[in-house]
PDB file of N, CA and C in Angstrom:
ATOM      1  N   UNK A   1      88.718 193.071  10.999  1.00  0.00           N
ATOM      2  CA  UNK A   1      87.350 192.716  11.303  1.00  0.00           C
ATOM      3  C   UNK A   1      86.742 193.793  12.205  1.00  0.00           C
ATOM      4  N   UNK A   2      85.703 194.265  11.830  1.00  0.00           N
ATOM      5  CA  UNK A   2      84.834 194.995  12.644  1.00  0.00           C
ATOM      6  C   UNK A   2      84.033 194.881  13.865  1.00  0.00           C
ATOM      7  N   UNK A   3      84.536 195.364  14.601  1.00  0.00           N
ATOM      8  CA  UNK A   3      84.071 195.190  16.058  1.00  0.00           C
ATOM      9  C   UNK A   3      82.592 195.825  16.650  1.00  0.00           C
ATOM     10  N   UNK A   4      81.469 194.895  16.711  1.00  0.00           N
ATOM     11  CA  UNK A   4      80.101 195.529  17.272  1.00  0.00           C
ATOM     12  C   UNK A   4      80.441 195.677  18.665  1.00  0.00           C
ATOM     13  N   UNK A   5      79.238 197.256  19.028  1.00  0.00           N
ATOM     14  CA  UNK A   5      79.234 197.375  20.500  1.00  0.00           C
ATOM     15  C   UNK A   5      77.632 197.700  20.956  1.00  0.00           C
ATOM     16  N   UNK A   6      77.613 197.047  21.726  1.00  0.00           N
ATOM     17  CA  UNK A   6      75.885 197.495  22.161  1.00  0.00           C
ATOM     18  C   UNK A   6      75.423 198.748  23.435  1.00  0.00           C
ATOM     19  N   UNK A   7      74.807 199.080  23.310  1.00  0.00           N
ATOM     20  CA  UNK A   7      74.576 200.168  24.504  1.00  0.00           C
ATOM     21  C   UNK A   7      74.020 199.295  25.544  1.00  0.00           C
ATOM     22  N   UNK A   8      74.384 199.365  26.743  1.00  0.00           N
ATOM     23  CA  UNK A   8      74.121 199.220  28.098  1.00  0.00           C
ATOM     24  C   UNK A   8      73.945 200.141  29.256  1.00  0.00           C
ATOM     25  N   UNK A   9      72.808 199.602  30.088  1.00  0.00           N
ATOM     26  CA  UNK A   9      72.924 201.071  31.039  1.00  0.00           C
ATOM     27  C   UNK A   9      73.202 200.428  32.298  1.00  0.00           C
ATOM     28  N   UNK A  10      73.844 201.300  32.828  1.00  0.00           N
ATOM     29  CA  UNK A  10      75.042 201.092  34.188  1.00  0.00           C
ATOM     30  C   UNK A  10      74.504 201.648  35.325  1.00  0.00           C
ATOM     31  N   UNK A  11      73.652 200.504  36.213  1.00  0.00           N
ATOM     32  CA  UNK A  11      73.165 200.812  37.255  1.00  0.00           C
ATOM     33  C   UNK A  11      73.744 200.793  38.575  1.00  0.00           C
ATOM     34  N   UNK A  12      73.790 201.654  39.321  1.00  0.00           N
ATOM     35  CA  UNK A  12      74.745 201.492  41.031  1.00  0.00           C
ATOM     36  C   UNK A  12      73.897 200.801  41.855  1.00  0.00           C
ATOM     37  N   UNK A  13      74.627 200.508  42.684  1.00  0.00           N
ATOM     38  CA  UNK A  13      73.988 199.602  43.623  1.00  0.00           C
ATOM     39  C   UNK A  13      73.045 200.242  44.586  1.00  0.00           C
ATOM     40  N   UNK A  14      72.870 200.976  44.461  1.00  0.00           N
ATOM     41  CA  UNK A  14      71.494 202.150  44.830  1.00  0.00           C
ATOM     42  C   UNK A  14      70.226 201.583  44.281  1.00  0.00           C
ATOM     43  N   UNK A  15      70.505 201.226  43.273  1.00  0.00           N
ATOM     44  CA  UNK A  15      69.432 201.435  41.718  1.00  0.00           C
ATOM     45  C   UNK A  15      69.537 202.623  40.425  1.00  0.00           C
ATOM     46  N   UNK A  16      70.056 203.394  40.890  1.00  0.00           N
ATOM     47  CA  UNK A  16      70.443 204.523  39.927  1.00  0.00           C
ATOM     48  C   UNK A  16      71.071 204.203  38.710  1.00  0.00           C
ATOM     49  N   UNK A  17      70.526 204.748  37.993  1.00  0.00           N
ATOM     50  CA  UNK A  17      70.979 205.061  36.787  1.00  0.00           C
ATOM     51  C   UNK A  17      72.060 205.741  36.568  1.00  0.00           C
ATOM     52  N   UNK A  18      73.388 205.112  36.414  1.00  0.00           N
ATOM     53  CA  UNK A  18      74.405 206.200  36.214  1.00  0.00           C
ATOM     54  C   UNK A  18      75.172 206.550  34.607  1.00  0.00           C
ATOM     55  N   UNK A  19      74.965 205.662  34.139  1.00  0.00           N
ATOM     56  CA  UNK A  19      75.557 205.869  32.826  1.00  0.00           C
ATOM     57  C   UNK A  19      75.001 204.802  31.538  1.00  0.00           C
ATOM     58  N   UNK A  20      74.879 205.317  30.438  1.00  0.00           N
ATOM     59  CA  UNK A  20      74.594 204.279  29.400  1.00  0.00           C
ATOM     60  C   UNK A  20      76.203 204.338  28.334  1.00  0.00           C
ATOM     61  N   UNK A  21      76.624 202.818  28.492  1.00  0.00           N
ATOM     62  CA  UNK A  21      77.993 202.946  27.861  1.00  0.00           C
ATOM     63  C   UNK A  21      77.750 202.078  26.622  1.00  0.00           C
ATOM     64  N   UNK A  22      78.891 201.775  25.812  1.00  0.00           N
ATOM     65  CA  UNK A  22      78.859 201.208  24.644  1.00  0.00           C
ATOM     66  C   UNK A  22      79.767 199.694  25.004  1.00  0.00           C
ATOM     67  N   UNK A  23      79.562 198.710  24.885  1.00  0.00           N
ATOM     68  CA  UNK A  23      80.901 197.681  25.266  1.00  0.00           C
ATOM     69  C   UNK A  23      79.879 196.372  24.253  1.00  0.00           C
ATOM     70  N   UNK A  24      81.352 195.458  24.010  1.00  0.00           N
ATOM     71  CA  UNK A  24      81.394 194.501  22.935  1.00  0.00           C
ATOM     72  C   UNK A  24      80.129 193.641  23.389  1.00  0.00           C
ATOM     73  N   UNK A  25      79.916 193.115  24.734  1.00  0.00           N
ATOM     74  CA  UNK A  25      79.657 192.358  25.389  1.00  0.00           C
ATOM     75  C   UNK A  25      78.692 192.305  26.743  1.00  0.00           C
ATOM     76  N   UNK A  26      77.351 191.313  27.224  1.00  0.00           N
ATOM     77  CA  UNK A  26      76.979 191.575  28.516  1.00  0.00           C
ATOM     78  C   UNK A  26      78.296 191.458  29.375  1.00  0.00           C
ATOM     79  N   UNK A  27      79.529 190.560  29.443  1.00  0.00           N
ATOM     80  CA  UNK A  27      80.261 190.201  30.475  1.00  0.00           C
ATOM     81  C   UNK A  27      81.294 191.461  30.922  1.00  0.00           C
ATOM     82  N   UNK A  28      81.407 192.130  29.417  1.00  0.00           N
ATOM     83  CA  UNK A  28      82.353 193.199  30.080  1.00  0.00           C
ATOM     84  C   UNK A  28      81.601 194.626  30.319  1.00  0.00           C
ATOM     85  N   UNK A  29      80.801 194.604  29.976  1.00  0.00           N
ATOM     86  CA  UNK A  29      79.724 195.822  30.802  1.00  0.00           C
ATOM     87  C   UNK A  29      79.134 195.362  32.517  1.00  0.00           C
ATOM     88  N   UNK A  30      78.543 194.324  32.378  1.00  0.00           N
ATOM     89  CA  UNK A  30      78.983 193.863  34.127  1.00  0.00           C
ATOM     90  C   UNK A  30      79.677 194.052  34.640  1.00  0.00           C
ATOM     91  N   UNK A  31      81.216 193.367  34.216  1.00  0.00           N
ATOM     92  CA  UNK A  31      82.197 193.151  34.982  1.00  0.00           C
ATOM     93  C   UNK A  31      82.862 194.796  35.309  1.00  0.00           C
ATOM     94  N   UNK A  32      82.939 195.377  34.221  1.00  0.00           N
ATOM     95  CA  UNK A  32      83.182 196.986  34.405  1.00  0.00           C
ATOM     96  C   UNK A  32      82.192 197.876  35.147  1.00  0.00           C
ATOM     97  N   UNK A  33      80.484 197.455  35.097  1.00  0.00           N
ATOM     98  CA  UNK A  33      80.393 198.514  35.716  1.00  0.00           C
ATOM     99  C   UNK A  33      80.286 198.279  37.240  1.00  0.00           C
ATOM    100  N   UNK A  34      80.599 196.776  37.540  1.00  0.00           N
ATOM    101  CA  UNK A  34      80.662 196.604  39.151  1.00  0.00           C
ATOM    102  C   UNK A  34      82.084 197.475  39.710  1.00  0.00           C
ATOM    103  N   UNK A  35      83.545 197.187  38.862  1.00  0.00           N
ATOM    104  CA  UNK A  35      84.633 197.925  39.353  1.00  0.00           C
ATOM    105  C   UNK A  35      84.083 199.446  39.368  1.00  0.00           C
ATOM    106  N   UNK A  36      83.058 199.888  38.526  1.00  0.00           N
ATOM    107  CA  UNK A  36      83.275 201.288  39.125  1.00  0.00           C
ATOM    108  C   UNK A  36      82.001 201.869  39.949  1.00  0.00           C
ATOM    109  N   UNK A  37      80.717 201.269  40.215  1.00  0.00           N
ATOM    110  CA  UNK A  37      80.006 201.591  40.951  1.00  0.00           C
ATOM    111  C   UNK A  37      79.999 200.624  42.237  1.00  0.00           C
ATOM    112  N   UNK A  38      80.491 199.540  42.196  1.00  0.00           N
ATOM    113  CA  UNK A  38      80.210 198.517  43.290  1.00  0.00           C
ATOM    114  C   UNK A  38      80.174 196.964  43.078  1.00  0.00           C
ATOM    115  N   UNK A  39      80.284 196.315  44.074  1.00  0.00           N
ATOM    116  CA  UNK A  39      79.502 195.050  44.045  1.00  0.00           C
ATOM    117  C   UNK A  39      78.301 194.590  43.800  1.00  0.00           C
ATOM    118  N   UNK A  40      77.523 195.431  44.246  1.00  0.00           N
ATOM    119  CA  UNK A  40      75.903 195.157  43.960  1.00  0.00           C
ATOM    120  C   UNK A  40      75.263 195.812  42.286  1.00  0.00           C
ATOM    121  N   UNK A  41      76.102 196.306  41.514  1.00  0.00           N
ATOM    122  CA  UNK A  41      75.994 197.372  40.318  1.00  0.00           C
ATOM    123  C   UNK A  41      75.494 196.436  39.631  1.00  0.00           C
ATOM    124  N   UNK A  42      74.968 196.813  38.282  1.00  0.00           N
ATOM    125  CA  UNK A  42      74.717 195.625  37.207  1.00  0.00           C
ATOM    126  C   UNK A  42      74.696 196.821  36.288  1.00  0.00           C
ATOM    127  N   UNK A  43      74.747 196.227  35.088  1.00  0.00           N
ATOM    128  CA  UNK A  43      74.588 196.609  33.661  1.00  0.00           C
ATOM    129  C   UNK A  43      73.633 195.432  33.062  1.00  0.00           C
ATOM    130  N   UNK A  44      72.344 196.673  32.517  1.00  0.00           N
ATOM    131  CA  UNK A  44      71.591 196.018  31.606  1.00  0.00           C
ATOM    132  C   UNK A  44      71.556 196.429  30.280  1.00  0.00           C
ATOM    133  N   UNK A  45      70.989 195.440  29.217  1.00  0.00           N
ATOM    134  CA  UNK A  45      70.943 195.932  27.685  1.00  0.00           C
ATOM    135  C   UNK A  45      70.266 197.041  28.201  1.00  0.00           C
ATOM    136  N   UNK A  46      70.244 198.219  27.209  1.00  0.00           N
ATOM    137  CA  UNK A  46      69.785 199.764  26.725  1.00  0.00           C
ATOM    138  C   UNK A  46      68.563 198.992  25.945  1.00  0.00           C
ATOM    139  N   UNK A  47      67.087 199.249  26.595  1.00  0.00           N
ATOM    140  CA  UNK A  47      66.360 198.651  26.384  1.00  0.00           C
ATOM    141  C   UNK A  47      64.892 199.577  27.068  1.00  0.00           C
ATOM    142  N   UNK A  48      65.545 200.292  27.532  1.00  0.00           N
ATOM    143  CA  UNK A  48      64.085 201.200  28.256  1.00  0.00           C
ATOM    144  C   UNK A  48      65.008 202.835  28.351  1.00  0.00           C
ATOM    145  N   UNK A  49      63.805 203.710  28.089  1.00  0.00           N
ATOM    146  CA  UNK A  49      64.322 205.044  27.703  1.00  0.00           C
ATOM    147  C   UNK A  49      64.354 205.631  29.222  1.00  0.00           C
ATOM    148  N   UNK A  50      65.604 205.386  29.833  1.00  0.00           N
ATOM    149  CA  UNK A  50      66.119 206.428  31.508  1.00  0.00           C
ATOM    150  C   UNK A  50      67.184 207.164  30.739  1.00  0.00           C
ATOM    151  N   UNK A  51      67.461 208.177  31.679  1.00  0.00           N
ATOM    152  CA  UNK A  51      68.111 208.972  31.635  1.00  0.00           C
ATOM    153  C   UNK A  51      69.767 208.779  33.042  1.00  0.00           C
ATOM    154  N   UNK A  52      70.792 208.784  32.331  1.00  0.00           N
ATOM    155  CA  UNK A  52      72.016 208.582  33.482  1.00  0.00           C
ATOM    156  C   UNK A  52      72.309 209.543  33.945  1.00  0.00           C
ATOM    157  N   UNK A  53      72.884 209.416  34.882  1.00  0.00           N
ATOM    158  CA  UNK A  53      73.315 210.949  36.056  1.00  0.00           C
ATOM    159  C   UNK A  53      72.599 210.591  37.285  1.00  0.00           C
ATOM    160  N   UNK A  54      72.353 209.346  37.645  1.00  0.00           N
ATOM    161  CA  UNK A  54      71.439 209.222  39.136  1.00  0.00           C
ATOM    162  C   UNK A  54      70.156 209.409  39.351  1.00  0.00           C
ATOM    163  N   UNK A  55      69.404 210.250  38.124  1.00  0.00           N
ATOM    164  CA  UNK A  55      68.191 210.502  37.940  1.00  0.00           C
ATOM    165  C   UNK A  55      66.753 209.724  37.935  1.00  0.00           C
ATOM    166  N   UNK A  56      67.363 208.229  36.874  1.00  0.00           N
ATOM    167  CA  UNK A  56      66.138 207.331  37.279  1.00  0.00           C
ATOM    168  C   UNK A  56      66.722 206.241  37.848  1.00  0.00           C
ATOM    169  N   UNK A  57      65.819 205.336  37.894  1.00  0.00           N
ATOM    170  CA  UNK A  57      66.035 204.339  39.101  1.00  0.00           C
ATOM    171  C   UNK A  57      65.701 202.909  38.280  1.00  0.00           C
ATOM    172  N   UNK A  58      66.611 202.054  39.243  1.00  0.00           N
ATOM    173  CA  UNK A  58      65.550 200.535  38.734  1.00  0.00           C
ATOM    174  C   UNK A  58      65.553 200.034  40.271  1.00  0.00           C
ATOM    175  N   UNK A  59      63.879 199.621  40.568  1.00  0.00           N
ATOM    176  CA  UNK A  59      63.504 198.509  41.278  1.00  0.00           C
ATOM    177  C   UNK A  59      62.495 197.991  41.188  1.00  0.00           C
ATOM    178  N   UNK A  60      62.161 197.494  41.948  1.00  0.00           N
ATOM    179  CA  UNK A  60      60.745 196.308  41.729  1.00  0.00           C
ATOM    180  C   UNK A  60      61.584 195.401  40.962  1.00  0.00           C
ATOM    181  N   UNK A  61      61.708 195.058  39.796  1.00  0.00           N
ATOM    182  CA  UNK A  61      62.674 194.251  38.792  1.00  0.00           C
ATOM    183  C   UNK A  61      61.965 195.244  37.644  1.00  0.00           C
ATOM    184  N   UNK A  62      62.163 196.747  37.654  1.00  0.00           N
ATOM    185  CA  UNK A  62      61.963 197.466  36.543  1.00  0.00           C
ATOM    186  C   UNK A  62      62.583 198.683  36.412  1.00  0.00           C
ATOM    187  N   UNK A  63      62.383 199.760  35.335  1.00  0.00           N
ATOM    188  CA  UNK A  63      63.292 200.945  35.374  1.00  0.00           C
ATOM    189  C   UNK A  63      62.192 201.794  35.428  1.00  0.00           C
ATOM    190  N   UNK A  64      62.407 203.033  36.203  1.00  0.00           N
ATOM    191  CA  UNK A  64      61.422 204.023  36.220  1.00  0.00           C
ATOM    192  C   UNK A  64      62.607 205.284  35.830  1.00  0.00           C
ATOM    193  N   UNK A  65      61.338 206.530  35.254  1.00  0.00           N
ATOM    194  CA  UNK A  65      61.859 207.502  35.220  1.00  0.00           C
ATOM    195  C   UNK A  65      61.461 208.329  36.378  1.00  0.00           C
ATOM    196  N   UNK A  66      61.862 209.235  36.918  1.00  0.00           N
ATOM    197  CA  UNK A  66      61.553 209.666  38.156  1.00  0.00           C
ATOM    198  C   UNK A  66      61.481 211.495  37.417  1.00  0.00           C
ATOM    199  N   UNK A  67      60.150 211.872  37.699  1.00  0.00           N
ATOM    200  CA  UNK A  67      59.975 213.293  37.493  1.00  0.00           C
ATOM    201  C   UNK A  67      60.719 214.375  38.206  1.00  0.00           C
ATOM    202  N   UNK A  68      60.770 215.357  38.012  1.00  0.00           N
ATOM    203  CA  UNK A  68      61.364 216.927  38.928  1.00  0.00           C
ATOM    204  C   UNK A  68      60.479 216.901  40.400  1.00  0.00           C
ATOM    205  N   UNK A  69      59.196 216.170  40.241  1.00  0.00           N
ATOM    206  CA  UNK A  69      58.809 216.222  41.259  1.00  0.00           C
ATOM    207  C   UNK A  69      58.608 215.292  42.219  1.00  0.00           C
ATOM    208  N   UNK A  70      59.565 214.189  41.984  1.00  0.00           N
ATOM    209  CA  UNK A  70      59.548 212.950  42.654  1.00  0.00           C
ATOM    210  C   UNK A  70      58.375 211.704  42.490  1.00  0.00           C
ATOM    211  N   UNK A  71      57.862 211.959  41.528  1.00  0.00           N
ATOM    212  CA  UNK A  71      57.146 210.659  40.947  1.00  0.00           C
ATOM    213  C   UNK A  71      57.660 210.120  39.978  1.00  0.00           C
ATOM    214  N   UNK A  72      57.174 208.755  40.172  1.00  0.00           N
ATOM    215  CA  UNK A  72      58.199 207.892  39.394  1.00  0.00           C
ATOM    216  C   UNK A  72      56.897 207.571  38.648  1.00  0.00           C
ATOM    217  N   UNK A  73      57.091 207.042  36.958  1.00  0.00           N
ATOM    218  CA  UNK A  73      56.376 206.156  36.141  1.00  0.00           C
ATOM    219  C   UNK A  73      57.481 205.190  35.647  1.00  0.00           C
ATOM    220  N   UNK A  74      56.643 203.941  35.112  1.00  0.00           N
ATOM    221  CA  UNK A  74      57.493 202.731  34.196  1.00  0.00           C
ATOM    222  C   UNK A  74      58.419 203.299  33.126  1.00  0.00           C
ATOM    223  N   UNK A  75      59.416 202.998  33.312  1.00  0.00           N
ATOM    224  CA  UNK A  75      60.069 204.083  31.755  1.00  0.00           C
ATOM    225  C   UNK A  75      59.687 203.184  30.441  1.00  0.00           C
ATOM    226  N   UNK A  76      59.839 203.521  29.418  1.00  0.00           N
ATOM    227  CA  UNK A  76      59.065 203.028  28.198  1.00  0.00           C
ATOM    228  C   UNK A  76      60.089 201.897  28.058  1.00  0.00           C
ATOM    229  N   UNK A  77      59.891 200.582  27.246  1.00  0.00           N
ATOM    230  CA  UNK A  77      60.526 200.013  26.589  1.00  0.00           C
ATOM    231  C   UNK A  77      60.433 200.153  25.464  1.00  0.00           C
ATOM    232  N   UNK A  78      61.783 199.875  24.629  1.00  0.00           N
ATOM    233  CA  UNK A  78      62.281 199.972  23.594  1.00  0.00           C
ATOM    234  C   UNK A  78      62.406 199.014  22.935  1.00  0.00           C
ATOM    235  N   UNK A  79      61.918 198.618  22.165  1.00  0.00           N
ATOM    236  CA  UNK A  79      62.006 197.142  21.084  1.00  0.00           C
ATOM    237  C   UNK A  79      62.932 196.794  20.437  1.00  0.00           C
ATOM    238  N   UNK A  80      63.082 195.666  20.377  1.00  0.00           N
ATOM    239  CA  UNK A  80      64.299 195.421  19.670  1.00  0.00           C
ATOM    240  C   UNK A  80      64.000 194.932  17.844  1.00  0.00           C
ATOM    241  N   UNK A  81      64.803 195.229  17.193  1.00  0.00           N
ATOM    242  CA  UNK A  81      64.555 194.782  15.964  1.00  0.00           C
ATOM    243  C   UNK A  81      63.630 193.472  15.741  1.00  0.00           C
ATOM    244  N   UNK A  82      64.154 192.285  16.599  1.00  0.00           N
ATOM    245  CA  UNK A  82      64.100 190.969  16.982  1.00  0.00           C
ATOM    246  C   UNK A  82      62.698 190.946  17.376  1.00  0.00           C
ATOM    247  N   UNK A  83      62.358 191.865  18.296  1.00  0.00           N
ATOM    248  CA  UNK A  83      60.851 191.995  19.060  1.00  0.00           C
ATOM    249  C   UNK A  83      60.546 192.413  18.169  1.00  0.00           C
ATOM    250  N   UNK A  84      60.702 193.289  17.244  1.00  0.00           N
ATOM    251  CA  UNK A  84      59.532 193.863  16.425  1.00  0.00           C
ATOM    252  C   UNK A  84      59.378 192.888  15.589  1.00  0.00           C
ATOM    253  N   UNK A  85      60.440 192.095  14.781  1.00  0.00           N
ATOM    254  CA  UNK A  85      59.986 191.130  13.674  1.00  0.00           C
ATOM    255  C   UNK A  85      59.347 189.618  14.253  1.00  0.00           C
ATOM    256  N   UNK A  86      59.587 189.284  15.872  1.00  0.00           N
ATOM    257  CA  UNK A  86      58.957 188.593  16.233  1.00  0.00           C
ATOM    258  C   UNK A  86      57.062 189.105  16.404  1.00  0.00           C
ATOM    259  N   UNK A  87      56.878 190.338  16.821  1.00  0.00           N
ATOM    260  CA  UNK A  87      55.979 190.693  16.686  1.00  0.00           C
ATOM    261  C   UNK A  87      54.992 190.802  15.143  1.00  0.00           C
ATOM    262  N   UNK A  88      55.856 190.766  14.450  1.00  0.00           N
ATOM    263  CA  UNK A  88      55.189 191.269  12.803  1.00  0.00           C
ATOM    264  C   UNK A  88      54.834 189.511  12.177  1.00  0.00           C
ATOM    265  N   UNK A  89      55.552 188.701  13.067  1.00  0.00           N
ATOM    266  CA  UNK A  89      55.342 187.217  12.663  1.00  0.00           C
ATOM    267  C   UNK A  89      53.804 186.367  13.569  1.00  0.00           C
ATOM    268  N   UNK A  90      54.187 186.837  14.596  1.00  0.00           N
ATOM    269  CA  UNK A  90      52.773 186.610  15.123  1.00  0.00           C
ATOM    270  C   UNK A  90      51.749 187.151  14.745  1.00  0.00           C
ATOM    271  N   UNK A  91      52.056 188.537  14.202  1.00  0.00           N
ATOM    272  CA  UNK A  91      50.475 189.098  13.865  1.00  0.00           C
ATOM    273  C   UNK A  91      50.035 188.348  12.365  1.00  0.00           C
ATOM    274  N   UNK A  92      51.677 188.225  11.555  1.00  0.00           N
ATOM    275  CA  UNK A  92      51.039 187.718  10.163  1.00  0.00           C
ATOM    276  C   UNK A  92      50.328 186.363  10.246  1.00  0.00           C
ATOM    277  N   UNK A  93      50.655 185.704  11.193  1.00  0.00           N
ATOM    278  CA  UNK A  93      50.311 184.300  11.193  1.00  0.00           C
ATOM    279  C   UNK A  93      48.872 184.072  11.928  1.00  0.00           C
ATOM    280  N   UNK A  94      48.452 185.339  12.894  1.00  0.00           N
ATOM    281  CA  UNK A  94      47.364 185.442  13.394  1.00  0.00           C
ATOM    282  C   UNK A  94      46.087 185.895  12.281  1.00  0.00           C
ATOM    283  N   UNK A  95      46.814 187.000  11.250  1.00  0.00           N
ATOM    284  CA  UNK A  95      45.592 187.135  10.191  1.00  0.00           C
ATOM    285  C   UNK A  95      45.406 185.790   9.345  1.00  0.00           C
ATOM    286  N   UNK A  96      46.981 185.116   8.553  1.00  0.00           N
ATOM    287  CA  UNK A  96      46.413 184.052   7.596  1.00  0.00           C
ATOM    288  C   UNK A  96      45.396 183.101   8.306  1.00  0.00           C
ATOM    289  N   UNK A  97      45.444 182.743  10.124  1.00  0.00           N
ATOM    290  CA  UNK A  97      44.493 182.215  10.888  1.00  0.00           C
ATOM    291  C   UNK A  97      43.529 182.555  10.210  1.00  0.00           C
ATOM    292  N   UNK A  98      42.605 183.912  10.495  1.00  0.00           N
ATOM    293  CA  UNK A  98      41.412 184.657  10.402  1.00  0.00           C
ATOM    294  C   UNK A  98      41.042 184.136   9.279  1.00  0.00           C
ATOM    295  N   UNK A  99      42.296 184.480   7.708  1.00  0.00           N
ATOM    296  CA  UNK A  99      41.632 184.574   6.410  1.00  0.00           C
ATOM    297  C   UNK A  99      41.394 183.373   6.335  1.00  0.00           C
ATOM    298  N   UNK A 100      42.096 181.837   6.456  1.00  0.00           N
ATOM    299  CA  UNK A 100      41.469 180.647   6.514  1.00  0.00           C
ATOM    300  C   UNK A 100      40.213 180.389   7.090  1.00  0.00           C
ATOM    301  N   UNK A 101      40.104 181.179   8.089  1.00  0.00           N
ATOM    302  CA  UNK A 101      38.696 180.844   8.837  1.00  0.00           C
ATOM    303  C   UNK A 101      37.458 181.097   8.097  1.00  0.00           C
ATOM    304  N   UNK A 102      37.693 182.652   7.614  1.00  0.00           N
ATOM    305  CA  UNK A 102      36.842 183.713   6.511  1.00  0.00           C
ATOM    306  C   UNK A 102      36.364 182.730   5.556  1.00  0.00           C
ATOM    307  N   UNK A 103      37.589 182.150   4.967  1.00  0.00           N
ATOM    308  CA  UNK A 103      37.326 181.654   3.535  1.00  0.00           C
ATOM    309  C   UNK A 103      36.745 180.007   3.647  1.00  0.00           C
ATOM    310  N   UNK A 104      37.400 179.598   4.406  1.00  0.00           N
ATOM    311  CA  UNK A 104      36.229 178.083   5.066  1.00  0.00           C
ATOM    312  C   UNK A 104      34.761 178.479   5.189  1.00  0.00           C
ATOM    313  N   UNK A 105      34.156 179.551   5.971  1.00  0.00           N
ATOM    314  CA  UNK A 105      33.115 179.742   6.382  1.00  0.00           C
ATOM    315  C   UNK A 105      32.243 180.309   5.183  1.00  0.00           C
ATOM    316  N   UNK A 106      33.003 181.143   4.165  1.00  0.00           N
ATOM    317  CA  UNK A 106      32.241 181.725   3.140  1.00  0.00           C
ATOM    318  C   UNK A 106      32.148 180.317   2.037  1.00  0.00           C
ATOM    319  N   UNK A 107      33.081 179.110   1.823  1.00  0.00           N
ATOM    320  CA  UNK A 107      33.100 177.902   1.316  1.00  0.00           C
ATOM    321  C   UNK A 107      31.869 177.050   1.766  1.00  0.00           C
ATOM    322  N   UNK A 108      31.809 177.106   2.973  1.00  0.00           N
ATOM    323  CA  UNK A 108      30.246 176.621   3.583  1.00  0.00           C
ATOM    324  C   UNK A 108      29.127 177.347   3.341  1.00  0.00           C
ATOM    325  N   UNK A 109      28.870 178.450   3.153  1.00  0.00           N
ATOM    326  CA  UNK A 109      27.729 179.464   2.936  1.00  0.00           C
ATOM    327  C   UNK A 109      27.831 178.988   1.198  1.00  0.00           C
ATOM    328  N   UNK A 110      28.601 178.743   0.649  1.00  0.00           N
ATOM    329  CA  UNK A 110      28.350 178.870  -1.142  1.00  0.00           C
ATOM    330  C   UNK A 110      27.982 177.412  -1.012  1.00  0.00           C
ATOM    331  N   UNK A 111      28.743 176.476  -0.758  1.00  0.00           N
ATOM    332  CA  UNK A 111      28.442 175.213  -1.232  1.00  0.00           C
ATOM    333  C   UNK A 111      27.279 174.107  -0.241  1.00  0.00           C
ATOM    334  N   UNK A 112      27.003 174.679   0.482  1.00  0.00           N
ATOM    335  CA  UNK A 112      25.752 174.396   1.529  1.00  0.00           C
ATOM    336  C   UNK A 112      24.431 175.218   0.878  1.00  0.00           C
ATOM    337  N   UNK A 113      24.027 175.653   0.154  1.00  0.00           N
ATOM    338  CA  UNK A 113      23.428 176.041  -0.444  1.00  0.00           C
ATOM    339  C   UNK A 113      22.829 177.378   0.310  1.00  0.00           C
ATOM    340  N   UNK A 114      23.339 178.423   0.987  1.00  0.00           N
ATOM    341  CA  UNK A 114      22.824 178.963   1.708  1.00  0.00           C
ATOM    342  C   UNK A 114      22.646 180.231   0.797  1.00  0.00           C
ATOM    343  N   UNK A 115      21.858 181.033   1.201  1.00  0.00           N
ATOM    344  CA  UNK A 115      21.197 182.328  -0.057  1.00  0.00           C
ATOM    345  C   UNK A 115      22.811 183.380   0.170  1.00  0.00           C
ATOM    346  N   UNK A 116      23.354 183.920  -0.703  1.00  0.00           N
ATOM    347  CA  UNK A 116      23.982 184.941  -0.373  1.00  0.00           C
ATOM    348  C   UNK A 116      23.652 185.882  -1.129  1.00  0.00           C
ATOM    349  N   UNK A 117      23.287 187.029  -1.033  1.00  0.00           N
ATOM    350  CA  UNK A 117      22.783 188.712  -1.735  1.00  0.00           C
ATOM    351  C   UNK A 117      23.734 189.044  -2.097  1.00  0.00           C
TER     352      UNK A 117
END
């Protein structure tokens, strides 16, 4: 049987970004990356584009990338398959909304006798 692994990124108890690893599981990417950065360390899903080596950071409850020149911006998030097809379901269900609306309202303009050109 084939074994999935997900990318996770391995934050020190700094906030730093130290590594993005591959592991089966949230419990053993936690549990591993506290033995090697700390107690306070966490591992999150690989979900926003930082860079490892200490370079970017997470706080506030977010990940930043931190420039050459010491400014930080939001680092991008990355979608997940899941987000995107949750996204592609809301939008489809938001147009058939619209086209029902369209086609009710143009049903009232024809059969209300209203002039249409």
């Amino acid at each position: 049987m084939a074994e999935i692994s997900y990318a996770y990124i391995q934050v020190d108890g700094d906030g730093a970004v130290q590594n993005i690893a591959m592991f089966e599981n949230y419990e053993d990417a936690n549990r591993i990356t506290r033995a090697v950065y700390g107690d306070q360390a966490f591992a999150a899903e690989y979900r926003y584009a930082v860079r490892p080596g200490g370079v970017d950071r997470f706080h506030d409850g977010r990940f930043w990338r931190v420039e050459e020149d010491g400014t930080e911006t939001e680092a991008e998030y990355i979608p997940t398959e899941q987000d995107k097809i949750s996204a592609l379901q809301a939008e489809n269900a938001q147009l058939k909304a619209e086209s029902n609306d369209l086609t009710l309202a143009m049903a009232e303009m024809i059969g209300g006798g209203a002039d249409v050109e």
